[in-house]
PDB file of N, CA and C in Angstrom:
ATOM      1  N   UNK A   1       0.844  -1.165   0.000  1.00  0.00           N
ATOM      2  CA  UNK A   1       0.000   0.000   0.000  1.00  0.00           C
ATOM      3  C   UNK A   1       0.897   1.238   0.000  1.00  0.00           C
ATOM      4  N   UNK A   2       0.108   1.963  -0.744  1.00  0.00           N
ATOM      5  CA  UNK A   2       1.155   3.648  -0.806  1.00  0.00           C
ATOM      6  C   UNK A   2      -0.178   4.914  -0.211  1.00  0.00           C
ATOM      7  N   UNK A   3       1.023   5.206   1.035  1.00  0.00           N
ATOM      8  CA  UNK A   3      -0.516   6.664   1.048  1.00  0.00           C
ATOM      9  C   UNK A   3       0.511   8.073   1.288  1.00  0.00           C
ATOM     10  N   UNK A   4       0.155   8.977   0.557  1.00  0.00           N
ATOM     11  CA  UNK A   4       0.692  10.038   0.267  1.00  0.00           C
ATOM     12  C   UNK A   4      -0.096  11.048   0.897  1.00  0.00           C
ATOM     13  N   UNK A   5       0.487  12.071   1.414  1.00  0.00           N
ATOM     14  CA  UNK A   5       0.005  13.405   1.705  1.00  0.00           C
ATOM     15  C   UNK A   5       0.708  14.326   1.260  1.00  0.00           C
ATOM     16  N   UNK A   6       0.203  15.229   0.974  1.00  0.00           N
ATOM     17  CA  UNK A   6       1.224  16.658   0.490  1.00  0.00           C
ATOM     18  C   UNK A   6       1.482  17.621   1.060  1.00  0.00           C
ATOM     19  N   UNK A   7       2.508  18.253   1.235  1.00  0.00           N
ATOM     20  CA  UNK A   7       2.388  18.758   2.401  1.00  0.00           C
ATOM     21  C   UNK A   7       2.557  20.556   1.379  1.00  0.00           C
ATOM     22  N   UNK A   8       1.611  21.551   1.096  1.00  0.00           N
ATOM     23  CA  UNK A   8       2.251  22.507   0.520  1.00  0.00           C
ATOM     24  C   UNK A   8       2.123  23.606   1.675  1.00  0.00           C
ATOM     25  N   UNK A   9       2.665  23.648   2.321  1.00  0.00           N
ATOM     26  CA  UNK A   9       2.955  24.510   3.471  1.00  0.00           C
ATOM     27  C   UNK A   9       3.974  24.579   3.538  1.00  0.00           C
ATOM     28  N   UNK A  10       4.552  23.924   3.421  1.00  0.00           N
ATOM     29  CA  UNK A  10       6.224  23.817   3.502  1.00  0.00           C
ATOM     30  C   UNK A  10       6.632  24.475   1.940  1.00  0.00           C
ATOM     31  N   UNK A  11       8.339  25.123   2.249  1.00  0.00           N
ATOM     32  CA  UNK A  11       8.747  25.942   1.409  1.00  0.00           C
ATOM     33  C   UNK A  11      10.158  24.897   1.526  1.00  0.00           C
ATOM     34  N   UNK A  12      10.282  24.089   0.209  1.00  0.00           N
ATOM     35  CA  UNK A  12       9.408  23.850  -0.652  1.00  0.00           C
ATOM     36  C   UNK A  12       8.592  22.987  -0.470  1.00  0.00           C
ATOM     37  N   UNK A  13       7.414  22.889  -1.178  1.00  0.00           N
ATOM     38  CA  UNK A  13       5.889  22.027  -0.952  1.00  0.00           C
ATOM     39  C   UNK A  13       6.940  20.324  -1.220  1.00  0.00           C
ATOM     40  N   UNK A  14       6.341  19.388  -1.103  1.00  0.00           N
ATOM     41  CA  UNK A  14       6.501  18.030  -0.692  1.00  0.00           C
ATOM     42  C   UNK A  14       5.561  17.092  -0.338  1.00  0.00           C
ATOM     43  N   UNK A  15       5.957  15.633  -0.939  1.00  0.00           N
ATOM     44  CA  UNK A  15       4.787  14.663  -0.652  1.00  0.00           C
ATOM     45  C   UNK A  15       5.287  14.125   0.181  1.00  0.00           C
ATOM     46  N   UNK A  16       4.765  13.736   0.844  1.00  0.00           N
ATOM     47  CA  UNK A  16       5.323  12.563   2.140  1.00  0.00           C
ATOM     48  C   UNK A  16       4.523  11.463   1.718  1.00  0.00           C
ATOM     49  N   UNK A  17       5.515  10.555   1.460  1.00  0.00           N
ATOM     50  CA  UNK A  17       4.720   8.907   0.424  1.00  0.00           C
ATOM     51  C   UNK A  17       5.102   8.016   1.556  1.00  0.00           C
ATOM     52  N   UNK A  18       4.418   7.342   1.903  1.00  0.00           N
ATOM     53  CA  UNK A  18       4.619   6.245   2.799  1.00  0.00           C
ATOM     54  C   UNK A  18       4.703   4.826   2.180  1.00  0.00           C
ATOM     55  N   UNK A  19       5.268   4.028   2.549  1.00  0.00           N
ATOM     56  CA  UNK A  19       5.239   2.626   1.524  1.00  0.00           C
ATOM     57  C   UNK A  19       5.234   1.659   2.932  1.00  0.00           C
ATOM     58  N   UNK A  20       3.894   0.951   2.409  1.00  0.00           N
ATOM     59  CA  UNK A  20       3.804  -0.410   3.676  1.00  0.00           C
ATOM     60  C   UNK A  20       3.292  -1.571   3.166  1.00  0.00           C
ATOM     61  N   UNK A  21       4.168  -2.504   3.555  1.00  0.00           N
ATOM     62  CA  UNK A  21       4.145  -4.155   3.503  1.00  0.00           C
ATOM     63  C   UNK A  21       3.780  -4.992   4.164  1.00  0.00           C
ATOM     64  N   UNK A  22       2.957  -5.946   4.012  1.00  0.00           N
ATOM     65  CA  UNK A  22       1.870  -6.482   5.250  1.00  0.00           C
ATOM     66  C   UNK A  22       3.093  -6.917   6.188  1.00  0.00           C
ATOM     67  N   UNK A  23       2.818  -7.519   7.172  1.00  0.00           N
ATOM     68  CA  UNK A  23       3.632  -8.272   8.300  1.00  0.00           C
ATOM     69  C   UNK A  23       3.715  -9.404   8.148  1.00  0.00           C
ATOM     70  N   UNK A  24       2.797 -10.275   6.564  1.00  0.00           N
ATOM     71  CA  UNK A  24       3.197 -11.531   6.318  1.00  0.00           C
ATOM     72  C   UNK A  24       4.469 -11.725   5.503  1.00  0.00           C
ATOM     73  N   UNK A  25       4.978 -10.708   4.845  1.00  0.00           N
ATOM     74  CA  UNK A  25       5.907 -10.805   4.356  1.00  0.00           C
ATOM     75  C   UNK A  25       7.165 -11.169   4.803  1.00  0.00           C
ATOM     76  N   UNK A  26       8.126 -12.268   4.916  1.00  0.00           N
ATOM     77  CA  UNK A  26       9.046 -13.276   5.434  1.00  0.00           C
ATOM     78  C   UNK A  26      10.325 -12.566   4.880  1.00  0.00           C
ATOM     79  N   UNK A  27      10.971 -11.607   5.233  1.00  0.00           N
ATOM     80  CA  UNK A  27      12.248 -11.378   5.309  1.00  0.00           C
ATOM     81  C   UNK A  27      13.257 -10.945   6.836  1.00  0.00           C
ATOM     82  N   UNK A  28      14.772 -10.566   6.636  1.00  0.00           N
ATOM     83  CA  UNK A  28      15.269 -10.446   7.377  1.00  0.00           C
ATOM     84  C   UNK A  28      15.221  -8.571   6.905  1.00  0.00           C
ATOM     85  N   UNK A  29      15.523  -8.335   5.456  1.00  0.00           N
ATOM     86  CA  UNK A  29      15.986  -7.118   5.221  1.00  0.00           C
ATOM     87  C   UNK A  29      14.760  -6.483   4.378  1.00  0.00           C
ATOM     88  N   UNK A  30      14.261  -5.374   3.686  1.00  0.00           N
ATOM     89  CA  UNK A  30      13.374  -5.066   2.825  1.00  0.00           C
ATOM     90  C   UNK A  30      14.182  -3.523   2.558  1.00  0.00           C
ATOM     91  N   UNK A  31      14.345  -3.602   1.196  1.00  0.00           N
ATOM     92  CA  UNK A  31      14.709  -1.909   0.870  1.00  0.00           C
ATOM     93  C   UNK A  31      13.703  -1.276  -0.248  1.00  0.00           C
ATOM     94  N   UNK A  32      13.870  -0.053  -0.464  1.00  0.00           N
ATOM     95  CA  UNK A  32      12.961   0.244  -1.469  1.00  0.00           C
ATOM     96  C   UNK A  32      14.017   1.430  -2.307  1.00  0.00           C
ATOM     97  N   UNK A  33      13.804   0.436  -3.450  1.00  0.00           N
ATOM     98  CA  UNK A  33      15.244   0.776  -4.791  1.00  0.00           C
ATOM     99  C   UNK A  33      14.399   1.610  -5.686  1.00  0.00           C
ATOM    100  N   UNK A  34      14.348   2.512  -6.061  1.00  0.00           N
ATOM    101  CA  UNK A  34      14.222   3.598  -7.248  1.00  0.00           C
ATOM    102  C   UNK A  34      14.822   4.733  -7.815  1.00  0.00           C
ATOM    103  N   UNK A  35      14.290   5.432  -8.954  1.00  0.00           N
ATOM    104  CA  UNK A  35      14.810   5.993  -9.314  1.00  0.00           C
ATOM    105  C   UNK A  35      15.616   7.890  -8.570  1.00  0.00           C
ATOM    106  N   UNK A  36      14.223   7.723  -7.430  1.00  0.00           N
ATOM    107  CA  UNK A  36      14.502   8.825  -6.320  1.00  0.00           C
ATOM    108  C   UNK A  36      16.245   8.328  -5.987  1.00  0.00           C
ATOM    109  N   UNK A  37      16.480   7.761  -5.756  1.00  0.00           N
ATOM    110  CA  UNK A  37      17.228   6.999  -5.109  1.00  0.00           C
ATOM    111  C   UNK A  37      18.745   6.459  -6.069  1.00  0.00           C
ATOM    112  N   UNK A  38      18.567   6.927  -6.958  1.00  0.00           N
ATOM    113  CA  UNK A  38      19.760   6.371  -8.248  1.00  0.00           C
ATOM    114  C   UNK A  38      19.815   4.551  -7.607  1.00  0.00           C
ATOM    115  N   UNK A  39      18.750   4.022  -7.475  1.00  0.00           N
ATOM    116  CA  UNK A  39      18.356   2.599  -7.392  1.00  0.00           C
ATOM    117  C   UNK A  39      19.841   2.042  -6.345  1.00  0.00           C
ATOM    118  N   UNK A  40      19.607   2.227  -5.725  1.00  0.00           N
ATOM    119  CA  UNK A  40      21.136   2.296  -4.276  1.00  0.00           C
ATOM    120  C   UNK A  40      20.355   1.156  -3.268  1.00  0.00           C
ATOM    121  N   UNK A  41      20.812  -0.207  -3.719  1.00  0.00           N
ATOM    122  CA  UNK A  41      20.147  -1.050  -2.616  1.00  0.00           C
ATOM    123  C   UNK A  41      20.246  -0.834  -1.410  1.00  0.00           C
ATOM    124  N   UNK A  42      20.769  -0.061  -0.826  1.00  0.00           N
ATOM    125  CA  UNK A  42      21.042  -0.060   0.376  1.00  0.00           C
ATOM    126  C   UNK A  42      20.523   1.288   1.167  1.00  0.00           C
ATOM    127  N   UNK A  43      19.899   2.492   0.419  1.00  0.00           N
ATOM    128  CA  UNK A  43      19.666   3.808   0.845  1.00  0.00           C
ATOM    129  C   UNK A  43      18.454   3.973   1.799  1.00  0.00           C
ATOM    130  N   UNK A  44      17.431   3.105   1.292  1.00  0.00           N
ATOM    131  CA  UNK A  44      16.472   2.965   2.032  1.00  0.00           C
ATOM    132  C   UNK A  44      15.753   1.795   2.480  1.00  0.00           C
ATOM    133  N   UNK A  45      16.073   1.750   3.893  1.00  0.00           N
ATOM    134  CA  UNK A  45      15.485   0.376   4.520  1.00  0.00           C
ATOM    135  C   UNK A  45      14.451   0.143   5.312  1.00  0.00           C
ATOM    136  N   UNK A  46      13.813  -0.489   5.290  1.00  0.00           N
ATOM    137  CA  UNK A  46      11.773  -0.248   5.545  1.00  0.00           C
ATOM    138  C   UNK A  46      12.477  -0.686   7.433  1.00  0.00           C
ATOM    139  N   UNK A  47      11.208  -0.164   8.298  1.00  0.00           N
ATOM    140  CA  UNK A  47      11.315  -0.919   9.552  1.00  0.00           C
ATOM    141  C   UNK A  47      10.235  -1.169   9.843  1.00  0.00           C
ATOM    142  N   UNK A  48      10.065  -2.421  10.992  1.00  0.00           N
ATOM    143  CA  UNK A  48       8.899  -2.809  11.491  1.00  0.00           C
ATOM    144  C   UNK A  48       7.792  -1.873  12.288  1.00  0.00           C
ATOM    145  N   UNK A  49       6.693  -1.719  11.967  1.00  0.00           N
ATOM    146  CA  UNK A  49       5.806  -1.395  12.934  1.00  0.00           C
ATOM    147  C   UNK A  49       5.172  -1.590  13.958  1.00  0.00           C
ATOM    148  N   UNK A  50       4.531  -0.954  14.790  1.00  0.00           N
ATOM    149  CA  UNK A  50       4.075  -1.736  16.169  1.00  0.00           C
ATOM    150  C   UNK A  50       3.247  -3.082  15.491  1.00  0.00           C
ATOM    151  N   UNK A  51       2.664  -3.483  14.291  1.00  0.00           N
ATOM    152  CA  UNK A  51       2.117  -4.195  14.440  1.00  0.00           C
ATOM    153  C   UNK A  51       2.710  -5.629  13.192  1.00  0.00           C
ATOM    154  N   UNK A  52       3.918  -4.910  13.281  1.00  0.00           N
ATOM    155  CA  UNK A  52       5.191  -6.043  12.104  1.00  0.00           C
ATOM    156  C   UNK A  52       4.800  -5.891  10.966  1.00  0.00           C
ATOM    157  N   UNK A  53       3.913  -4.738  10.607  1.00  0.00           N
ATOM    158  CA  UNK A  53       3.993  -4.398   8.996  1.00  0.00           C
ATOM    159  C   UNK A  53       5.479  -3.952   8.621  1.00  0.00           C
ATOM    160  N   UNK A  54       5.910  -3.484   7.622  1.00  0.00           N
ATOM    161  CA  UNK A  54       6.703  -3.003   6.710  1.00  0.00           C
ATOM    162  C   UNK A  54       6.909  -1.599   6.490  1.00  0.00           C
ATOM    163  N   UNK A  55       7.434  -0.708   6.907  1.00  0.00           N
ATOM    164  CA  UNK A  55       6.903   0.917   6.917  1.00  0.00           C
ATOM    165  C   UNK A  55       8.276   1.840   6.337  1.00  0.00           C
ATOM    166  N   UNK A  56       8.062   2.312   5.053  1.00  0.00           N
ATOM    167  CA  UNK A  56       9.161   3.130   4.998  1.00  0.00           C
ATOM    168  C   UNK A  56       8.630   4.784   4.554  1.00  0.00           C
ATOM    169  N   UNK A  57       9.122   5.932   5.186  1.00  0.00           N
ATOM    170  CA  UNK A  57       8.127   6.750   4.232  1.00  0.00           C
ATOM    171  C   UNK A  57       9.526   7.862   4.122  1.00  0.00           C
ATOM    172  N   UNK A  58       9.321   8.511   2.959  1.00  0.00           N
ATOM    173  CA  UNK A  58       9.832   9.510   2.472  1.00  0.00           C
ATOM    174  C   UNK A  58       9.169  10.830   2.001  1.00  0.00           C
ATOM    175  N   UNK A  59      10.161  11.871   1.551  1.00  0.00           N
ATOM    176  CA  UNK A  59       9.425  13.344   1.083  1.00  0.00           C
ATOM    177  C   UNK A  59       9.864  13.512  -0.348  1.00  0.00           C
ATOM    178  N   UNK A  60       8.714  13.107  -1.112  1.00  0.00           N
ATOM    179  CA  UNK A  60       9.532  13.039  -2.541  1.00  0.00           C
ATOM    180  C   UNK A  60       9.082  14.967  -2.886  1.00  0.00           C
ATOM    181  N   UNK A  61       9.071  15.189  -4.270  1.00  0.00           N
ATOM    182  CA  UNK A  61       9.081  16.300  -4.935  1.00  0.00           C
ATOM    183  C   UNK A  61       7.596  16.413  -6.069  1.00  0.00           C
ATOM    184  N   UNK A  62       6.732  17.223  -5.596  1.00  0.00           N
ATOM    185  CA  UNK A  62       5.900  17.126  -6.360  1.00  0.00           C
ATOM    186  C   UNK A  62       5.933  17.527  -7.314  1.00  0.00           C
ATOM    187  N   UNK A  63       4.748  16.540  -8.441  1.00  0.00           N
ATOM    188  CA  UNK A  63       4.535  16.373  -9.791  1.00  0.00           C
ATOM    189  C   UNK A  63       5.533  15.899 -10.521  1.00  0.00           C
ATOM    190  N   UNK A  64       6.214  14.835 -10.167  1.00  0.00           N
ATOM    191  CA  UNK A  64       6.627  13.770 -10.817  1.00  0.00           C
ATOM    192  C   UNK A  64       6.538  12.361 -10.646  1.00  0.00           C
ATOM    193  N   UNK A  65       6.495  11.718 -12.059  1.00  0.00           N
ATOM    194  CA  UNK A  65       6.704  10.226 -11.885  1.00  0.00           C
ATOM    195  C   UNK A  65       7.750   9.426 -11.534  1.00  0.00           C
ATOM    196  N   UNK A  66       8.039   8.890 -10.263  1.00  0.00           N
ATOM    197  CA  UNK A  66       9.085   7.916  -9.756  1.00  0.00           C
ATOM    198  C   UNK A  66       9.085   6.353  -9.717  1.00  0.00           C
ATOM    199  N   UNK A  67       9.781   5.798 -10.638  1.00  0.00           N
ATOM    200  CA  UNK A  67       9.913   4.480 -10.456  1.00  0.00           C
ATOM    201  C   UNK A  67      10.418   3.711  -9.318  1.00  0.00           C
ATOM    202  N   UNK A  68      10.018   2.600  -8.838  1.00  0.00           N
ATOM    203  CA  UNK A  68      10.752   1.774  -7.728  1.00  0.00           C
ATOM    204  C   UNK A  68      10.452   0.554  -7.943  1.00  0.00           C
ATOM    205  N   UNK A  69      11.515  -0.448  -6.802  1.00  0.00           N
ATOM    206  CA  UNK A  69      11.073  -1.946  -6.766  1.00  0.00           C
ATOM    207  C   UNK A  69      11.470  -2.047  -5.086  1.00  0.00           C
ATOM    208  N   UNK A  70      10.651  -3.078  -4.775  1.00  0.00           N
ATOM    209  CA  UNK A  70      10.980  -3.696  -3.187  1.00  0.00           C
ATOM    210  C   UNK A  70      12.507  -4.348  -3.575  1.00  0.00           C
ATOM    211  N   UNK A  71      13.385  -4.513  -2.582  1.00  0.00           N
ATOM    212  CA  UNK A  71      14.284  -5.747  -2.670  1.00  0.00           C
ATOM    213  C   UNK A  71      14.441  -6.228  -1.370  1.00  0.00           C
ATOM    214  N   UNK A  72      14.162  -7.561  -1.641  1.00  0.00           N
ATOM    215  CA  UNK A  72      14.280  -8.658   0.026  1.00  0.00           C
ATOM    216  C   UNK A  72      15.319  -9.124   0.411  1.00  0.00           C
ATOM    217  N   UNK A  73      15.861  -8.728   1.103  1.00  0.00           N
ATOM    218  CA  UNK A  73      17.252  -9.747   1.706  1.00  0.00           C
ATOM    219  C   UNK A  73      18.636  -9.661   0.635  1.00  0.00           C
ATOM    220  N   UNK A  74      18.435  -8.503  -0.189  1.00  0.00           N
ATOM    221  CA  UNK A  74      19.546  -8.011  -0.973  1.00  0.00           C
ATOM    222  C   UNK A  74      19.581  -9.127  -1.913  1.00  0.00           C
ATOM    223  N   UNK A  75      18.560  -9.809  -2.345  1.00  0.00           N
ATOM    224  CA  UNK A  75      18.873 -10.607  -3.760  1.00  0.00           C
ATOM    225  C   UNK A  75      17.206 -10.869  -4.300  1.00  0.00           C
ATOM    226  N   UNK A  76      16.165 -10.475  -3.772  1.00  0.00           N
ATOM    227  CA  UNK A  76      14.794 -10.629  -4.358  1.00  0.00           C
ATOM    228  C   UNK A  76      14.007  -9.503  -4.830  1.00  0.00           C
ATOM    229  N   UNK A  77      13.535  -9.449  -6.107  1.00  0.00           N
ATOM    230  CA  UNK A  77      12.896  -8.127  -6.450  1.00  0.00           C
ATOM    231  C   UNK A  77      11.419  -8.698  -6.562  1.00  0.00           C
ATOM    232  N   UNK A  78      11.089  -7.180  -5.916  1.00  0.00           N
ATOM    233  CA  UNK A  78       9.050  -7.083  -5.935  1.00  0.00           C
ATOM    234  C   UNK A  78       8.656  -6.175  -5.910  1.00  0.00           C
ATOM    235  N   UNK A  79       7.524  -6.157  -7.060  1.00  0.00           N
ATOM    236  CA  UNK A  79       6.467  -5.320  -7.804  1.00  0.00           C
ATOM    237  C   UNK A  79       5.582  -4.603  -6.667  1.00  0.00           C
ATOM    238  N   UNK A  80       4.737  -3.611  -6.373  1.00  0.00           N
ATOM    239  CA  UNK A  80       4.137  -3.266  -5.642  1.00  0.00           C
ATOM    240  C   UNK A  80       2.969  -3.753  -6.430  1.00  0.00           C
ATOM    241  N   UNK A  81       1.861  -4.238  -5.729  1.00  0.00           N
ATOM    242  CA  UNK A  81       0.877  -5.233  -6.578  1.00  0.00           C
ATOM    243  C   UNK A  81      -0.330  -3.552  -6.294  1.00  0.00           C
ATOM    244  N   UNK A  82      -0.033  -2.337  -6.227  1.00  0.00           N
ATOM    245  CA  UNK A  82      -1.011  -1.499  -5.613  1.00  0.00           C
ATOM    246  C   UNK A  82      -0.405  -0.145  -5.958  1.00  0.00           C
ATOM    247  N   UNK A  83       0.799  -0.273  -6.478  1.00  0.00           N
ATOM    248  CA  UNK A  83       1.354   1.137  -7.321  1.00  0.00           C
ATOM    249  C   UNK A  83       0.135   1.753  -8.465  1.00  0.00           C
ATOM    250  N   UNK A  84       0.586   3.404  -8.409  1.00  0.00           N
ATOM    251  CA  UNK A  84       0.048   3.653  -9.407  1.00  0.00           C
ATOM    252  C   UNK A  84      -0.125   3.419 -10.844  1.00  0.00           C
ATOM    253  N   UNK A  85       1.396   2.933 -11.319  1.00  0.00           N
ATOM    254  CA  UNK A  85       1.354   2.574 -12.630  1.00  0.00           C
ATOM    255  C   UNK A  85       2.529   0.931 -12.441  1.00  0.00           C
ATOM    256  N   UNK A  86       2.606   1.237 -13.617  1.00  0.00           N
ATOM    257  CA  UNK A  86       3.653   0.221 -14.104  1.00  0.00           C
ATOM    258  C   UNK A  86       4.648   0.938 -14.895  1.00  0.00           C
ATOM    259  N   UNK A  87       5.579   0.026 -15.388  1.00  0.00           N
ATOM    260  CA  UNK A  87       6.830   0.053 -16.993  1.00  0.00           C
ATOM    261  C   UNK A  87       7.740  -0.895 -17.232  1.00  0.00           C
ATOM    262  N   UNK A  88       7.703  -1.374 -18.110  1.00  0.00           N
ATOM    263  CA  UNK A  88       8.648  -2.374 -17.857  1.00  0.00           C
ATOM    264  C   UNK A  88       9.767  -1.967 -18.101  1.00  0.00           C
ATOM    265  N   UNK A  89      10.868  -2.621 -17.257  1.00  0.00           N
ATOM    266  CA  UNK A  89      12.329  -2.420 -17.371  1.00  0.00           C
ATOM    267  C   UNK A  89      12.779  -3.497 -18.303  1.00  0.00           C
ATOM    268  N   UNK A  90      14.549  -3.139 -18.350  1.00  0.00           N
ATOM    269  CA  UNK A  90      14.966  -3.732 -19.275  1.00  0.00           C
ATOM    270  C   UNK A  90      15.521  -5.380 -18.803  1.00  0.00           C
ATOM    271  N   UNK A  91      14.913  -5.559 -17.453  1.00  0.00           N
ATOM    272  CA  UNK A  91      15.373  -7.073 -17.012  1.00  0.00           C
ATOM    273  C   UNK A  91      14.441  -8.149 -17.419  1.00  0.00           C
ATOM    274  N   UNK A  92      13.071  -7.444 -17.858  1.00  0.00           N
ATOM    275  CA  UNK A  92      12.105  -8.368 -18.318  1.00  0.00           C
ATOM    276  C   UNK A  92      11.227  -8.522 -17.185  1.00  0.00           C
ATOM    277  N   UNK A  93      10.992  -7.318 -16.719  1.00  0.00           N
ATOM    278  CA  UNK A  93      10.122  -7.402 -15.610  1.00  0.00           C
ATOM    279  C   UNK A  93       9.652  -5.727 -15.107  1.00  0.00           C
ATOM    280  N   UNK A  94       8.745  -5.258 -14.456  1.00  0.00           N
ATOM    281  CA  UNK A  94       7.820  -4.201 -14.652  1.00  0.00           C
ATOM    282  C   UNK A  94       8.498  -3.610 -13.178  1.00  0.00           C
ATOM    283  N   UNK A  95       8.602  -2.075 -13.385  1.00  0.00           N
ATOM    284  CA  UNK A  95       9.082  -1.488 -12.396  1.00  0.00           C
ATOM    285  C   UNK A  95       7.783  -0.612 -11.950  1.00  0.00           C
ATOM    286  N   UNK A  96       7.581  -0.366 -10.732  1.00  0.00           N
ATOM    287  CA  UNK A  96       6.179   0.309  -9.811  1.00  0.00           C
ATOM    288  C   UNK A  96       6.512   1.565  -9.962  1.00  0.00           C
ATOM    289  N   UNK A  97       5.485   2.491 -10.572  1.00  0.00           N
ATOM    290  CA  UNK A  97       5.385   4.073 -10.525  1.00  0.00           C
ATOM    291  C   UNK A  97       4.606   4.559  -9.184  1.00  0.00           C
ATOM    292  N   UNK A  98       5.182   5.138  -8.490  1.00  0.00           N
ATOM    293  CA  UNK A  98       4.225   6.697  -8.087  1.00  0.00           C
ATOM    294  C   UNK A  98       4.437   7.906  -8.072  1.00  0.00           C
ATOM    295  N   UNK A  99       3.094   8.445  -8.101  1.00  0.00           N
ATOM    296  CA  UNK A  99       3.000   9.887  -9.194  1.00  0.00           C
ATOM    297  C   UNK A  99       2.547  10.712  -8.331  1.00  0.00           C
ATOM    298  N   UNK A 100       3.318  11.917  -8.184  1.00  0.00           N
ATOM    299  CA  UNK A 100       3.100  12.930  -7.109  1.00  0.00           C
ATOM    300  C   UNK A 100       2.653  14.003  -7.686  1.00  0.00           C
ATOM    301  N   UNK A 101       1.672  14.048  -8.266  1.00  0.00           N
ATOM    302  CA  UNK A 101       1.257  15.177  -8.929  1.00  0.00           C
ATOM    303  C   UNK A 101      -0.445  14.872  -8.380  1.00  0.00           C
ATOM    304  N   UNK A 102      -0.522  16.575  -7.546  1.00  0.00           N
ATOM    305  CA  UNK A 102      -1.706  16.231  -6.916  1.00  0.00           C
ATOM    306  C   UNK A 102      -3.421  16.355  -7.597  1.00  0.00           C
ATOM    307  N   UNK A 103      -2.523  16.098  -8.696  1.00  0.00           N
ATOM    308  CA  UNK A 103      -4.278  16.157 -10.179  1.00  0.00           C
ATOM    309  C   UNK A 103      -4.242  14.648 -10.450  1.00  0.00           C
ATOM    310  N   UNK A 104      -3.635  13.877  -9.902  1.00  0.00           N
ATOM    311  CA  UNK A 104      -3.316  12.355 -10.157  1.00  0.00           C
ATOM    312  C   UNK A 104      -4.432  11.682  -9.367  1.00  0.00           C
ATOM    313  N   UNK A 105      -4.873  11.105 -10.289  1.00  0.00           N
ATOM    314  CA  UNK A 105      -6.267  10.481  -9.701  1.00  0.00           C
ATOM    315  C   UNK A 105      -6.167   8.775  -9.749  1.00  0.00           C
ATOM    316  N   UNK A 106      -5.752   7.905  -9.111  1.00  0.00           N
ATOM    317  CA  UNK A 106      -5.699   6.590  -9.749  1.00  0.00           C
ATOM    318  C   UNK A 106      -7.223   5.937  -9.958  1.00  0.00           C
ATOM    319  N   UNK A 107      -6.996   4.698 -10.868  1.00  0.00           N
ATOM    320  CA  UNK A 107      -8.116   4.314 -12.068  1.00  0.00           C
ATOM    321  C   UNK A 107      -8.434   3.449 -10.868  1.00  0.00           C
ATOM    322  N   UNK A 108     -10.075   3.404 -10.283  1.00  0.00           N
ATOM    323  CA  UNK A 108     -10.205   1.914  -9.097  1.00  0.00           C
ATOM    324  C   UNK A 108     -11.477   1.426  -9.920  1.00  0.00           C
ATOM    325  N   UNK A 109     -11.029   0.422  -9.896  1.00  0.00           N
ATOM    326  CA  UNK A 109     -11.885  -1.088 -10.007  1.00  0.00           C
ATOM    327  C   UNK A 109     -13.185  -1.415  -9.367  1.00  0.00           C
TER     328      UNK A 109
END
């Protein structure tokens, strides 16, 4: 799950994106690799919550599109099954968008 707030009060304005992973998820490590990030396995590392979810949150830059992937235990990659978009990369597999642009409406089912 991704939940974003924006914060435009602040100089400069900013999203605060939160990224959370249930507590069934079975690792030792969880990072979150993107393009914010020049994809740096190691820059950002999720921590547990009071209730052993997955919790990492950051202040991205509004109105842009940022790619990412989960990585588990420094050798497993995963899709956010709840991102805004998709793309596929060049490994043969789809990298997770979210879009900080606050006219961004996602498509629900």
């Amino acid at each position: 799950m991704i939940r974003k707030r924006f914060v435009l009060e602040a100089n400069p304005p900013y999203v605060e994106v939160t990224f959370v992973l249930p507590n069934c998820i079975w690792a030792d490590t969880i990072h979150l690799v993107g393009d914010f990030n020049h994809w740096d396995r190691t820059a950002h590392p999720f921590q547990r919550d009071h209730d052993g979810n997955w919790t990492l949150t950051l202040h991205l830059e509004i109105g842009h599109t940022y790619q990412f992937r989960y990585l588990s235990n420094g050798e497993e990659w995963h899709t956010d099954n709840k991102a805004d978009g998709y793309v596929n990369n060049e490994h043969g597999s789809a990298n997770a968008l979210v879009i900080t642009d606050p006219d961004f409406h996602p498509h629900l089912e």
